[in-house]
Protein backbone atom coordinates (compact mmCIF):
# COMPACT_ATOMS: atom_id res chain seq x y z
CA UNK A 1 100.28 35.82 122.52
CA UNK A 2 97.45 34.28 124.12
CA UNK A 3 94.83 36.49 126.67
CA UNK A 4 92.11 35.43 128.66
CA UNK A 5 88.77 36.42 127.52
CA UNK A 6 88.87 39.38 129.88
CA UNK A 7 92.04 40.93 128.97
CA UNK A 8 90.82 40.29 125.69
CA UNK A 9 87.86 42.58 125.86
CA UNK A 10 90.40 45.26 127.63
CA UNK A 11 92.35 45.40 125.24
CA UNK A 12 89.94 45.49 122.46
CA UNK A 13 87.60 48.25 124.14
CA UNK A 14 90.66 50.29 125.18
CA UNK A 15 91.59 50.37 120.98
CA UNK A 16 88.17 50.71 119.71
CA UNK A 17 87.24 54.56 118.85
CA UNK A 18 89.96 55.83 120.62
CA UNK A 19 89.23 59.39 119.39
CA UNK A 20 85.65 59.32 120.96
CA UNK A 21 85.07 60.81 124.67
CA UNK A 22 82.93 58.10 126.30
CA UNK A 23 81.06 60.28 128.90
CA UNK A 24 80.80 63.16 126.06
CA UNK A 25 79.08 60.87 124.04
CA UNK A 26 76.70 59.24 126.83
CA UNK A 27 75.76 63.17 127.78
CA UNK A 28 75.47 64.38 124.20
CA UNK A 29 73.33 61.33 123.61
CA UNK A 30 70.88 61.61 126.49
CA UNK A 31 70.19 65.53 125.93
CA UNK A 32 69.00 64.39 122.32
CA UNK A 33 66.77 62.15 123.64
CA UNK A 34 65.26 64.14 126.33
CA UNK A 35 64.62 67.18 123.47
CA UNK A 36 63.23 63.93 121.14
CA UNK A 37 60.70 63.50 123.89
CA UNK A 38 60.21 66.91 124.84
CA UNK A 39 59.25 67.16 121.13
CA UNK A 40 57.31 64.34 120.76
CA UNK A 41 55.04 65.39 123.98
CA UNK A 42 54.64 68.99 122.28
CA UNK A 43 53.45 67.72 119.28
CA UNK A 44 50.94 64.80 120.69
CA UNK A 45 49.63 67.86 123.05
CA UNK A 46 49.05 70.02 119.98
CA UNK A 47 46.72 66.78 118.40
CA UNK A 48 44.56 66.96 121.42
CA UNK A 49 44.12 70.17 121.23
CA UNK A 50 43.06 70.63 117.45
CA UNK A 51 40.90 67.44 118.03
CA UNK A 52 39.01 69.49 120.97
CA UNK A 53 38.81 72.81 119.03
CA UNK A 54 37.50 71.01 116.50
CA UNK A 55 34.92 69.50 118.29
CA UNK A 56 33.80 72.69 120.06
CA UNK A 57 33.32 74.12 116.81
């Protein structure tokens, strides 16, 4: 059985990982990068701050 490229990619996407939620995933995903951030903003904020008490001192 022959497909065209994009029944091809249809029917391989529809097959792949069937037992993962797409939009689960994609939301899942993006609150674990905002909290990454989030994190990452904390802790650069906390270097400035010992670098000025520091100074002061």
């Amino acid at each position: 059985m022959l497909f065209r490229p994009s029944t091809w990619t249809k029917v391989r996407k529809k097959g792949y990982k069937t037992g993962v939620d797409e939009e689960e995933t994609r939301r899942w995903r993006e609150d674990n990068l905002v909290d990454v951030k989030k994190n990452k903003r904390e802790d650069n904020l906390l270097k400035k701050r010992r670098e000025v008490l520091l100074l002061q001192s």
